[in-house]
C-alpha atoms as a PDB file:
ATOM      1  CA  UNK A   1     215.060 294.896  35.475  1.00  0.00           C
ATOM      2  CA  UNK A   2     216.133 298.122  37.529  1.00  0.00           C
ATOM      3  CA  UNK A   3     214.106 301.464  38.105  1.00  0.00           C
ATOM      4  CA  UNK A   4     210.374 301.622  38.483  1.00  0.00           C
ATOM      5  CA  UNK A   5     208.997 303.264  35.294  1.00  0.00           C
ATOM      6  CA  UNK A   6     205.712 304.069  33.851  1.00  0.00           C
ATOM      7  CA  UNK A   7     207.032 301.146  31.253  1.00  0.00           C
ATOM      8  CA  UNK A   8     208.334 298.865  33.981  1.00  0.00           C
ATOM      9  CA  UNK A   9     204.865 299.039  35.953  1.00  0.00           C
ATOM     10  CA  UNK A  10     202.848 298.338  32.604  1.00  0.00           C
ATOM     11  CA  UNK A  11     205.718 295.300  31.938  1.00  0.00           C
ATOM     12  CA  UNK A  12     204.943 293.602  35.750  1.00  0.00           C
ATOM     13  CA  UNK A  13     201.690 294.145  35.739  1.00  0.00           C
ATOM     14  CA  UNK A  14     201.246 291.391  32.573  1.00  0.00           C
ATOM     15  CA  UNK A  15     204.061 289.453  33.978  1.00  0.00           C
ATOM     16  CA  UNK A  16     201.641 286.901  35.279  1.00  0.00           C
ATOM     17  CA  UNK A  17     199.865 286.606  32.355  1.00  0.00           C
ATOM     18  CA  UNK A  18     202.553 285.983  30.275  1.00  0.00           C
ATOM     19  CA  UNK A  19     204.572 284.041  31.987  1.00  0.00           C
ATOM     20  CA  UNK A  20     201.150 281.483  32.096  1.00  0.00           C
ATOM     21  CA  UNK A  21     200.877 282.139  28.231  1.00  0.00           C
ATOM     22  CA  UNK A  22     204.552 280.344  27.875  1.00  0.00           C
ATOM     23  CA  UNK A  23     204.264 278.270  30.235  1.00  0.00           C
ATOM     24  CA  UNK A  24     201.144 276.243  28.631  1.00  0.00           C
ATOM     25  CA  UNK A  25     202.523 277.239  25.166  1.00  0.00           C
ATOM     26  CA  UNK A  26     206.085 275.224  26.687  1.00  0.00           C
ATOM     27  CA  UNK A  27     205.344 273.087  29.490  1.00  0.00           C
ATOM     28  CA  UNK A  28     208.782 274.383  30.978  1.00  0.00           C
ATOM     29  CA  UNK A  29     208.572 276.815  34.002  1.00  0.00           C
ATOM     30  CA  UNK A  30     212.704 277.785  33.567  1.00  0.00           C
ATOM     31  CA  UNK A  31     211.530 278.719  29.159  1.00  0.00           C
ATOM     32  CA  UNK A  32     208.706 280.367  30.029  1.00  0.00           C
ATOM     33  CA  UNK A  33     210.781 282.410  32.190  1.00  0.00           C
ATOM     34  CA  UNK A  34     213.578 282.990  29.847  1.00  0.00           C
ATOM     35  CA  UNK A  35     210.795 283.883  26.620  1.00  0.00           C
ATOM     36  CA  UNK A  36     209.154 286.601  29.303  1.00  0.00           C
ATOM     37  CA  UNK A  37     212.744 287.931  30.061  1.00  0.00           C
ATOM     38  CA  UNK A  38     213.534 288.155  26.216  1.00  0.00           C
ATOM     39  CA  UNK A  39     210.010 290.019  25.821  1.00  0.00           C
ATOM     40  CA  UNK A  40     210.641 292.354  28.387  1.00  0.00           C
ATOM     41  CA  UNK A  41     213.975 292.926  26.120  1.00  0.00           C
ATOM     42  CA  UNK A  42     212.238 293.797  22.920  1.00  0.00           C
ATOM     43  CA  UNK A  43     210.008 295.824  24.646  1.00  0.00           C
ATOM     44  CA  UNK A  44     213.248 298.167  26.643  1.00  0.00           C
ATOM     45  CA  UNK A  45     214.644 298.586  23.205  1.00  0.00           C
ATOM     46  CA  UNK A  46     210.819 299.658  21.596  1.00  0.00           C
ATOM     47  CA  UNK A  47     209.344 303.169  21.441  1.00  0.00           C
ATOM     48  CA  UNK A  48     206.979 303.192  23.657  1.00  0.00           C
ATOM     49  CA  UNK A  49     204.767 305.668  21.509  1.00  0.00           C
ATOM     50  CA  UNK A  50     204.685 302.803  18.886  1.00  0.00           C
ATOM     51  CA  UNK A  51     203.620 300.571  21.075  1.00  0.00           C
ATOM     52  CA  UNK A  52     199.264 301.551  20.828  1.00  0.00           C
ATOM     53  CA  UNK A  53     197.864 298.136  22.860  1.00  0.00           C
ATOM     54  CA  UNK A  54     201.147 296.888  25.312  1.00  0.00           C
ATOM     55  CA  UNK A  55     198.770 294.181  26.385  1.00  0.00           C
ATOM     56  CA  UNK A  56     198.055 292.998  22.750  1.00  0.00           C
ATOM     57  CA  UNK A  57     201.770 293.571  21.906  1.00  0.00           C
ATOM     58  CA  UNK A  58     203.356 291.804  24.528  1.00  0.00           C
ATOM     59  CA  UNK A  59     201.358 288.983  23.995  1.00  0.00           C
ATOM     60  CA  UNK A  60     201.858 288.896  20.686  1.00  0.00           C
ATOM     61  CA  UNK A  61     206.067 288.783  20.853  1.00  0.00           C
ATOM     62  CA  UNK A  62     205.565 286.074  23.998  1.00  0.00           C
ATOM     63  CA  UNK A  63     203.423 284.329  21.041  1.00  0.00           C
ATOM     64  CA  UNK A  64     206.153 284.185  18.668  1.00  0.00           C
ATOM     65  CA  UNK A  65     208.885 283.508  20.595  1.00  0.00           C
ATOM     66  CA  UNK A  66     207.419 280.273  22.286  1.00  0.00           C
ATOM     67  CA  UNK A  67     206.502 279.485  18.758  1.00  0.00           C
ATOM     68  CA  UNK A  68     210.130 279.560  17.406  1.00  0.00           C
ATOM     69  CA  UNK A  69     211.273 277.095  20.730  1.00  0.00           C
ATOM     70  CA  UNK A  70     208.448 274.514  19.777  1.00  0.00           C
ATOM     71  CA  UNK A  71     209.885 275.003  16.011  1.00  0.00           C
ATOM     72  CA  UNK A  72     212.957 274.439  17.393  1.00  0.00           C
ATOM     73  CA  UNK A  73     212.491 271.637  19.660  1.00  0.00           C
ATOM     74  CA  UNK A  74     210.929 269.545  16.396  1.00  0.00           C
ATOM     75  CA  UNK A  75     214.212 269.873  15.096  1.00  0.00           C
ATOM     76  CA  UNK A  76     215.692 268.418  18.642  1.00  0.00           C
ATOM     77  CA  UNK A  77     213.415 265.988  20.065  1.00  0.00           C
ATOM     78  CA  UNK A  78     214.655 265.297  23.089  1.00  0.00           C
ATOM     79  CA  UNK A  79     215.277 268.990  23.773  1.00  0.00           C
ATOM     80  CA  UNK A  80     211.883 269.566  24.769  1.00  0.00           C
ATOM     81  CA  UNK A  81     211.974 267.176  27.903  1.00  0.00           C
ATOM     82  CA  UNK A  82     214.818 268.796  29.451  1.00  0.00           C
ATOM     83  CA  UNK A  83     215.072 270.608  33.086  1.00  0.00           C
ATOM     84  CA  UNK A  84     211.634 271.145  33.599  1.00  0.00           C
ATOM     85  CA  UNK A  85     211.359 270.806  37.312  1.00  0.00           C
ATOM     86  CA  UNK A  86     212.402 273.381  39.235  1.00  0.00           C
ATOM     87  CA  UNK A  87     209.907 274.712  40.425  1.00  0.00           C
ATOM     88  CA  UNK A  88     207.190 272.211  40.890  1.00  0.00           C
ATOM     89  CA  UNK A  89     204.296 272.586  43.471  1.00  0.00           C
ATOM     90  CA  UNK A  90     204.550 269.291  45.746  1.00  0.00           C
ATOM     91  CA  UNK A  91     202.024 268.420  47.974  1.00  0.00           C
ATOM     92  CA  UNK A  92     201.082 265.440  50.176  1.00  0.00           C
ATOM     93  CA  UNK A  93     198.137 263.109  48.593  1.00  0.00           C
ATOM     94  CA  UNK A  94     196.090 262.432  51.822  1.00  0.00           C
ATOM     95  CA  UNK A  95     193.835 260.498  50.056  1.00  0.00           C
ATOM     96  CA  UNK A  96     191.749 263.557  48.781  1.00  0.00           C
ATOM     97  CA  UNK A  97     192.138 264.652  45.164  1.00  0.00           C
ATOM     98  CA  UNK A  98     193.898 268.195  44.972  1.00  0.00           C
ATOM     99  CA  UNK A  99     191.020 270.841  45.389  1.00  0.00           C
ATOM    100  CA  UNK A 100     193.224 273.767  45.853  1.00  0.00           C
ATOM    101  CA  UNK A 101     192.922 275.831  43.401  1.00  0.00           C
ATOM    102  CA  UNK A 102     195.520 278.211  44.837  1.00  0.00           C
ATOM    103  CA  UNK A 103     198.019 276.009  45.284  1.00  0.00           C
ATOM    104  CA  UNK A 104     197.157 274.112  41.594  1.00  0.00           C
ATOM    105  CA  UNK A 105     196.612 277.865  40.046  1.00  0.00           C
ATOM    106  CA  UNK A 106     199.879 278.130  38.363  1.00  0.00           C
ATOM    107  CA  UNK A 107     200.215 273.909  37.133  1.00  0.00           C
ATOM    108  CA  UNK A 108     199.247 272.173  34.193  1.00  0.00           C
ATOM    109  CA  UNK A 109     198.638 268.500  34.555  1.00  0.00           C
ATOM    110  CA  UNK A 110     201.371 265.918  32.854  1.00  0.00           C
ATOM    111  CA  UNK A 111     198.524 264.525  30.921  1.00  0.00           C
ATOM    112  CA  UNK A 112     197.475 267.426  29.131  1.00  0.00           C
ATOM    113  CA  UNK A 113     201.089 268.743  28.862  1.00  0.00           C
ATOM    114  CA  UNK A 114     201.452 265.117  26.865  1.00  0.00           C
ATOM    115  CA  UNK A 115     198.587 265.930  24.839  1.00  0.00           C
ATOM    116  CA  UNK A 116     199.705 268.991  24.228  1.00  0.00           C
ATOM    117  CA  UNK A 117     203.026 268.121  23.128  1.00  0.00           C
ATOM    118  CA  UNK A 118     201.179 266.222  20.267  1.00  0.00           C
ATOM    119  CA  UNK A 119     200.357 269.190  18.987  1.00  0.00           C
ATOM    120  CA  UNK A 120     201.605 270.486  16.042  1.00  0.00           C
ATOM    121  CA  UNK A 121     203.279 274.173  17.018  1.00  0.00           C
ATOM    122  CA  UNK A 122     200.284 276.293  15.266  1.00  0.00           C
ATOM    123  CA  UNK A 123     197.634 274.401  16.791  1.00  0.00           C
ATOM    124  CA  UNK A 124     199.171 274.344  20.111  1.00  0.00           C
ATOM    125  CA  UNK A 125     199.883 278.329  19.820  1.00  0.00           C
ATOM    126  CA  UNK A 126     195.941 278.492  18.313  1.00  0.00           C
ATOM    127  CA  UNK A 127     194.459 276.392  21.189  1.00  0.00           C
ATOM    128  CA  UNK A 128     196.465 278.246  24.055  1.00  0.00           C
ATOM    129  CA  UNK A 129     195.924 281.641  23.171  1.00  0.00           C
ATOM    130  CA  UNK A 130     192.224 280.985  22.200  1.00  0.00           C
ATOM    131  CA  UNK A 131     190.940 278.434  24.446  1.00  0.00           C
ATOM    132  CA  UNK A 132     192.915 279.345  27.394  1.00  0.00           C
ATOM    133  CA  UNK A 133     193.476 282.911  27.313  1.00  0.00           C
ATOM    134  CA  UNK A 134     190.848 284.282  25.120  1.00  0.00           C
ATOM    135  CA  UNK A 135     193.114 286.109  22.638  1.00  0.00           C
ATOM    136  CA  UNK A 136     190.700 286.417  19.285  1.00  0.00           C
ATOM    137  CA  UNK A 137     191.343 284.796  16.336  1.00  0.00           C
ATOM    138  CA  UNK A 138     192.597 287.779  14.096  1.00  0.00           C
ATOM    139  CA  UNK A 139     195.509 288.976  17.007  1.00  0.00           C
ATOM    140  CA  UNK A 140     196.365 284.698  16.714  1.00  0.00           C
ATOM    141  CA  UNK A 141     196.396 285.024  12.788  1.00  0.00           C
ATOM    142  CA  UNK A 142     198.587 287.826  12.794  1.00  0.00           C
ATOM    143  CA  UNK A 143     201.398 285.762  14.842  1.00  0.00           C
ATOM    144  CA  UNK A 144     201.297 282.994  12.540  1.00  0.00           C
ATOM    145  CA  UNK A 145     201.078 284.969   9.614  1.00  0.00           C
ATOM    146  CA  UNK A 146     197.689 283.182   8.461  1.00  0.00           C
ATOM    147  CA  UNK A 147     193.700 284.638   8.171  1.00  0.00           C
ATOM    148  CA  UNK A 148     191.575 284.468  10.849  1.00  0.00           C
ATOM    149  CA  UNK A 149     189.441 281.531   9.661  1.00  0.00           C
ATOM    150  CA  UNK A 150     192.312 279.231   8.999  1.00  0.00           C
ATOM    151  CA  UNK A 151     193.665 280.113  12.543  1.00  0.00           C
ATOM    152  CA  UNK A 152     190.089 278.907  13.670  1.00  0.00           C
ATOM    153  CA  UNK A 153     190.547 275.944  11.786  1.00  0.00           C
ATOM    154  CA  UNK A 154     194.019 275.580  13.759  1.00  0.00           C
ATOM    155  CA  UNK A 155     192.168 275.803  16.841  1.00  0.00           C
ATOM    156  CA  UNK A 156     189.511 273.856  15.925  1.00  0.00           C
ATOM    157  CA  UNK A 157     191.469 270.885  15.249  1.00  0.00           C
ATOM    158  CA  UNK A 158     193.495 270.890  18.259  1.00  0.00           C
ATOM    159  CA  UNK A 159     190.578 271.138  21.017  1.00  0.00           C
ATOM    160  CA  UNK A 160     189.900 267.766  18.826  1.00  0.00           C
ATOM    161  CA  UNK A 161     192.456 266.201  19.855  1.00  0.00           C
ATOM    162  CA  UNK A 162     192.180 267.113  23.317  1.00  0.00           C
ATOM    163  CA  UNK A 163     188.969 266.417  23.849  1.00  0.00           C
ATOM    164  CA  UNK A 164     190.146 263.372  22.014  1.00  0.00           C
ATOM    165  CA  UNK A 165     191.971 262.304  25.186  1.00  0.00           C
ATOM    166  CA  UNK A 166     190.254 264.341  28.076  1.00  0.00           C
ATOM    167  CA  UNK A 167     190.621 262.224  31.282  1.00  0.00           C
ATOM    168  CA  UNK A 168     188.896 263.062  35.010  1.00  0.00           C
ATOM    169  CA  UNK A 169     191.202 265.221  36.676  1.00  0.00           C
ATOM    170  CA  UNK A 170     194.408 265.188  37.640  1.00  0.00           C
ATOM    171  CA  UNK A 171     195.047 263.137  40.576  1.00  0.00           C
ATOM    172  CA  UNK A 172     191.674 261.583  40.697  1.00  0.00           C
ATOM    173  CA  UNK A 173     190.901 258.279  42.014  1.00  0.00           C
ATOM    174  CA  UNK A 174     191.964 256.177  38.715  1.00  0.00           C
ATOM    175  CA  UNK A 175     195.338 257.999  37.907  1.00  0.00           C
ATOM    176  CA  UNK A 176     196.409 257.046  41.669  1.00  0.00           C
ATOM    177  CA  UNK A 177     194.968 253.482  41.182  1.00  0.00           C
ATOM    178  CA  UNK A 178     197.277 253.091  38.039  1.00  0.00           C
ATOM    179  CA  UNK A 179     199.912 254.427  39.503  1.00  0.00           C
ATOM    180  CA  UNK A 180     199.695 252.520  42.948  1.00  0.00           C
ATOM    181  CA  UNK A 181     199.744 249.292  40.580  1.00  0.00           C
ATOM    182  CA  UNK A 182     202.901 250.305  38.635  1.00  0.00           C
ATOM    183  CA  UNK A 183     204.042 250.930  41.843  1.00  0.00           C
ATOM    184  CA  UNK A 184     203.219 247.498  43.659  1.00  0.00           C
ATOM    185  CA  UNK A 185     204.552 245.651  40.558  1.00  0.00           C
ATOM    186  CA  UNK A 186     208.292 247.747  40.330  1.00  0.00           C
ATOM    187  CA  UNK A 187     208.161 246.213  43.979  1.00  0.00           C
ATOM    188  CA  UNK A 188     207.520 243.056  43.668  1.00  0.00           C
ATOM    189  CA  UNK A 189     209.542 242.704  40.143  1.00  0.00           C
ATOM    190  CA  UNK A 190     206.158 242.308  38.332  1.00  0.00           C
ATOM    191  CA  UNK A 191     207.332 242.384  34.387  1.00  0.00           C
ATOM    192  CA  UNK A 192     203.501 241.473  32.899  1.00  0.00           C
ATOM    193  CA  UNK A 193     202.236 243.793  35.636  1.00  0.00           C
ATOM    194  CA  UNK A 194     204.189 246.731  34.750  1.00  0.00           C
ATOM    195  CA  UNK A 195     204.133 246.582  31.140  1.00  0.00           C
ATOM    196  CA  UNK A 196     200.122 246.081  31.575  1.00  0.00           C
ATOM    197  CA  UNK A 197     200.069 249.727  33.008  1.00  0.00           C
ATOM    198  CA  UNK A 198     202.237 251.007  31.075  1.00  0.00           C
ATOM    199  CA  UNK A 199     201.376 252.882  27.791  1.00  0.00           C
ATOM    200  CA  UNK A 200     203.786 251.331  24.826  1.00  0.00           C
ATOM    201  CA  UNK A 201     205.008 254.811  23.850  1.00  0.00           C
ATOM    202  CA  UNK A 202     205.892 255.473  27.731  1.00  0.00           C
ATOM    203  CA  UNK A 203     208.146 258.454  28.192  1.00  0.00           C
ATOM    204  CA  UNK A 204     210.968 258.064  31.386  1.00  0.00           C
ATOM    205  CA  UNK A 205     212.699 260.933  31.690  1.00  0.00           C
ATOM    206  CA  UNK A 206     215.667 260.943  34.840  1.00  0.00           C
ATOM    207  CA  UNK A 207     217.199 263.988  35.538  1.00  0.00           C
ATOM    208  CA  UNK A 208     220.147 263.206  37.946  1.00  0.00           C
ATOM    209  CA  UNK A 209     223.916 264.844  38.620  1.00  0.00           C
ATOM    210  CA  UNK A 210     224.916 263.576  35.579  1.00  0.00           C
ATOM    211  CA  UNK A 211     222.480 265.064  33.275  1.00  0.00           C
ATOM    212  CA  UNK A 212     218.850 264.426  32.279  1.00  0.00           C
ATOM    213  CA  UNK A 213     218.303 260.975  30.330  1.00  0.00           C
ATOM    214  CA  UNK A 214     215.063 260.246  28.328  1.00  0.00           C
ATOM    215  CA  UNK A 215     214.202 256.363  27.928  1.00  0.00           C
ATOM    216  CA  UNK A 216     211.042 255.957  25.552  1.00  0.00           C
ATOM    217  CA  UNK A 217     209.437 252.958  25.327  1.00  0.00           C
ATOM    218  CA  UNK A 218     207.709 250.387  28.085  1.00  0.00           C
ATOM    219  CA  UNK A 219     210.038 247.451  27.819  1.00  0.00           C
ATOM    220  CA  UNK A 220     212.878 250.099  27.846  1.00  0.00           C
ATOM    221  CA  UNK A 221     211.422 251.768  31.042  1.00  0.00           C
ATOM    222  CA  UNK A 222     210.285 248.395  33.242  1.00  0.00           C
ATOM    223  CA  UNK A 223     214.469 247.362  32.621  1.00  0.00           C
ATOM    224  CA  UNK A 224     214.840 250.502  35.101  1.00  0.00           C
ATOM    225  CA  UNK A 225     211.793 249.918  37.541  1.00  0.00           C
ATOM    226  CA  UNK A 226     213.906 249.605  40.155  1.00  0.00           C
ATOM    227  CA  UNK A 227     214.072 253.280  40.314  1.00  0.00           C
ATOM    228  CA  UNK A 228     210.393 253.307  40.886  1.00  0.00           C
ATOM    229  CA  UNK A 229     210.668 250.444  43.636  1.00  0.00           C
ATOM    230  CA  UNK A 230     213.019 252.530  45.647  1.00  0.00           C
ATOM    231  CA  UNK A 231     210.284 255.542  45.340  1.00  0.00           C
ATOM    232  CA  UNK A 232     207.326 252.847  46.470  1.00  0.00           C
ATOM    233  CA  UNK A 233     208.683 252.917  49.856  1.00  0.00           C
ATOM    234  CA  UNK A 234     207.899 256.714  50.182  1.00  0.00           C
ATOM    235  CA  UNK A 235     205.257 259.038  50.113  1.00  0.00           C
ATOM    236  CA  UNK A 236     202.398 259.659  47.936  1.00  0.00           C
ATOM    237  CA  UNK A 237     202.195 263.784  46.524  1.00  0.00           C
ATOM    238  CA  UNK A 238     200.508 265.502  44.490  1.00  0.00           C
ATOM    239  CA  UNK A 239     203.379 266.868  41.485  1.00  0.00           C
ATOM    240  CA  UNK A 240     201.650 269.978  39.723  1.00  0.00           C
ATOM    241  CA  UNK A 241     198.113 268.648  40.518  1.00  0.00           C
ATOM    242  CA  UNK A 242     199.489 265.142  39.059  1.00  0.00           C
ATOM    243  CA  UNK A 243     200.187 261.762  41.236  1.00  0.00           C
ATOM    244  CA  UNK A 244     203.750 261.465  42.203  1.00  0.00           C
ATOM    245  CA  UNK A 245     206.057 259.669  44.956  1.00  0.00           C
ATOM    246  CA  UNK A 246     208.461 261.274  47.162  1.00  0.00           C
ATOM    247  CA  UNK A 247     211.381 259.693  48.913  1.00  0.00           C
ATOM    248  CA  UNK A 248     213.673 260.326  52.101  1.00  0.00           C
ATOM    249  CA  UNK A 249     216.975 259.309  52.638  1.00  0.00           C
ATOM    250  CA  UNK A 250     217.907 257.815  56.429  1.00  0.00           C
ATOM    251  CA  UNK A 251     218.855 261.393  57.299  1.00  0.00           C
ATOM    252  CA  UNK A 252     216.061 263.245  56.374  1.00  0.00           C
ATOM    253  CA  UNK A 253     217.272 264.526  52.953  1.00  0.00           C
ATOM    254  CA  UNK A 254     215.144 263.901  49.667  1.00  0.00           C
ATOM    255  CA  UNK A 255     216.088 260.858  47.735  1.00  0.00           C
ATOM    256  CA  UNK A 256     213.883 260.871  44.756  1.00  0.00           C
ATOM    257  CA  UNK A 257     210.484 262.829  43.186  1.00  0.00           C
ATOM    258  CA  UNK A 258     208.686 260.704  40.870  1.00  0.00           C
ATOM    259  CA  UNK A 259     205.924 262.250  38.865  1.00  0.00           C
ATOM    260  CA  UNK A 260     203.312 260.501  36.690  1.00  0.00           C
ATOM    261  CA  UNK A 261     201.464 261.343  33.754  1.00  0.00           C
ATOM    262  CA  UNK A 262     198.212 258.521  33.003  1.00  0.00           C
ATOM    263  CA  UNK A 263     196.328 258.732  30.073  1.00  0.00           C
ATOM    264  CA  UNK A 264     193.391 255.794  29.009  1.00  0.00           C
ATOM    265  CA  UNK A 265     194.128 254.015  32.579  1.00  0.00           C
ATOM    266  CA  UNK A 266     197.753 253.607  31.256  1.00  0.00           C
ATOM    267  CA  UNK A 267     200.516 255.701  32.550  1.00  0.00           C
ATOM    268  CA  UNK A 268     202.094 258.157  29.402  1.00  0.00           C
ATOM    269  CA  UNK A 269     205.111 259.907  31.305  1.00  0.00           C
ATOM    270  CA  UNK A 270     206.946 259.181  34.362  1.00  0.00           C
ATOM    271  CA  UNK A 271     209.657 262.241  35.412  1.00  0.00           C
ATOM    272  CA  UNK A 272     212.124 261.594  37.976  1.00  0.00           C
ATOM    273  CA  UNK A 273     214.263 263.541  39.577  1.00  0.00           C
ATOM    274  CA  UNK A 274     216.907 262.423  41.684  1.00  0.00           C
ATOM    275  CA  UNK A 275     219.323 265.091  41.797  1.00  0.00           C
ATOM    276  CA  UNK A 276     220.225 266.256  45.095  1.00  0.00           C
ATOM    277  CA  UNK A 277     221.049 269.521  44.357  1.00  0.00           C
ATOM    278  CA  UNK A 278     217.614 270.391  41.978  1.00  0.00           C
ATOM    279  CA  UNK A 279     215.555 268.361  44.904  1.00  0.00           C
ATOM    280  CA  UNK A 280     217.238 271.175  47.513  1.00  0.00           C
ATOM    281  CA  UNK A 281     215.731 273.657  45.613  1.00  0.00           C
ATOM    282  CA  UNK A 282     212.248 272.630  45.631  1.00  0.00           C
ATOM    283  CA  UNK A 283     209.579 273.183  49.068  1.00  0.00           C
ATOM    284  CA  UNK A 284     209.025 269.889  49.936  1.00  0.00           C
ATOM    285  CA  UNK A 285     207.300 268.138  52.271  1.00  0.00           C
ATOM    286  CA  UNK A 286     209.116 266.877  55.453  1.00  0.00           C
ATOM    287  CA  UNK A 287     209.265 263.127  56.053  1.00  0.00           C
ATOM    288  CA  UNK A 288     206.816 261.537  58.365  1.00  0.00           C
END
């Protein structure tokens, strides 16, 4: 995007906004980038004079585009746990659950992004706009092509389930506890242990050099604990507001980021990434 405009300044000043629309419509910081850059496409090729609410407009084509990559990742599974990490917000756990709102702004919590992958793609588009953006029920209806009742219904039904499974915050006390546990036990090759913690529908998902691997399943994911005993010897974080490990290597460099996701005192979703070149890229925090 070249050229400052009366267009372009309208465009980046709802860049923000948008870009947190698809990113709690996707869970994906590198798609929620990609559906703002297509927006800002449609919107260069639209006459502007058409155009009578940009805010409404805009929000409505980020709307419909997330809505055709959660269509599309039904069709693909596994496509919707790929390279999510980039740019994750890592910060040391000193013991303190993460207060910052500054920092945690811009993060949605593994937990709720597992919840909200539950979510059927209507009820997840309903619940975002609505709940967490305050876009009324009529501009909703008119993105999914349904009356304004049934997309309250939508809504409705999805702050349900999420209620369903609302948990203390992120990083409290009790996620840490479960996840020091899984820890301990990976250590000390701790099979009942592990698979005590573990939810049964446990999502792994290891994105190293040679690709990003998803391993569902808690007997599946305790065969590979020894990834998570290497991380037990580092430090505790904070990943996106959520409890994680990080790891050094002897010369400073990171090793591995582990990031946890704990539901019902049972941990949902464990991310890993242990590719040097995606770790490089991240602001973390220097070993002790």
């Amino acid at each position: 995007m070249s050229g400052t405009t009366p267009m372009v300044e309208a465009f980046e000043s709802r860049r923000e906004r948008l870009r947190a629309i698809a990113y709690r419509m996707l869970g994906s910081h590198s798609d929620a980038e990609d559906v703002v850059q297509e927006a800002w496409l449609r919107l260069s090729r639209q006459d502007a004079v058409t155009i009578h609410n940009l805010g409404g407009w805009l929000t409505t084509v980020v709307g419909r585009i997330s809505l055709d990559v959660l269509r599309s990742r039904q069709a693909r599974p596994e496509a919707s746990y790929d390279e999510r990490l980039p740019e994750l917000v890592v910060t040391i756990d000193d013991g303190r659950a993460p207060e910052d709102e500054a920092v945690l702004a811009d993060s949605v919590g593994l937990a709720l992004l597992v919840v909200l992958e539950s979510l059927r793609p209507n009820e997840r588009l309903a619940f975002v706009l609505h709940d967490l953006f305050a876009v009324p029920f009529d501009e909703i209806g008119r993105i999914l092509g349904k009356s304004a009742d049934a997309t309250k219904m939508l809504a409705s039904r999805a702050r349900r389930k999420v209620r369903a499974t609302e948990q203390p915050a992120e990083g409290g006390p009790e996620q840490r506890e479960v996840v020091r546990a899984f820890l301990a036990a990976a250590r000390h090759g701790a099979f009942e242990e592990l698979l005590r913690v573990l939810d049964p529908e446990v999502r792994l998902t290891v994105d190293s050099p040679g690709g990003t691997v998803v391993v569902i399943g808690a007997t599946k994911v305790v065969a590979g604990a020894r990834l998570a005993a290497g991380a037990a010897r580092g430090r505790p974080v904070f990943v996106d507001g959520s409890p994680g490990v990080l790891s050094w290597d002897e010369d400073g460099s990171p090793l591995a980021l582990l990031a946890f996701g704990v539901v019902d005192g049972r941990i949902v979703e464990i991310r890993a990434l242990v590719d040097p070149a995606k770790l490089a890229l991240l602001d973390l925090p220097d070993p002790e």
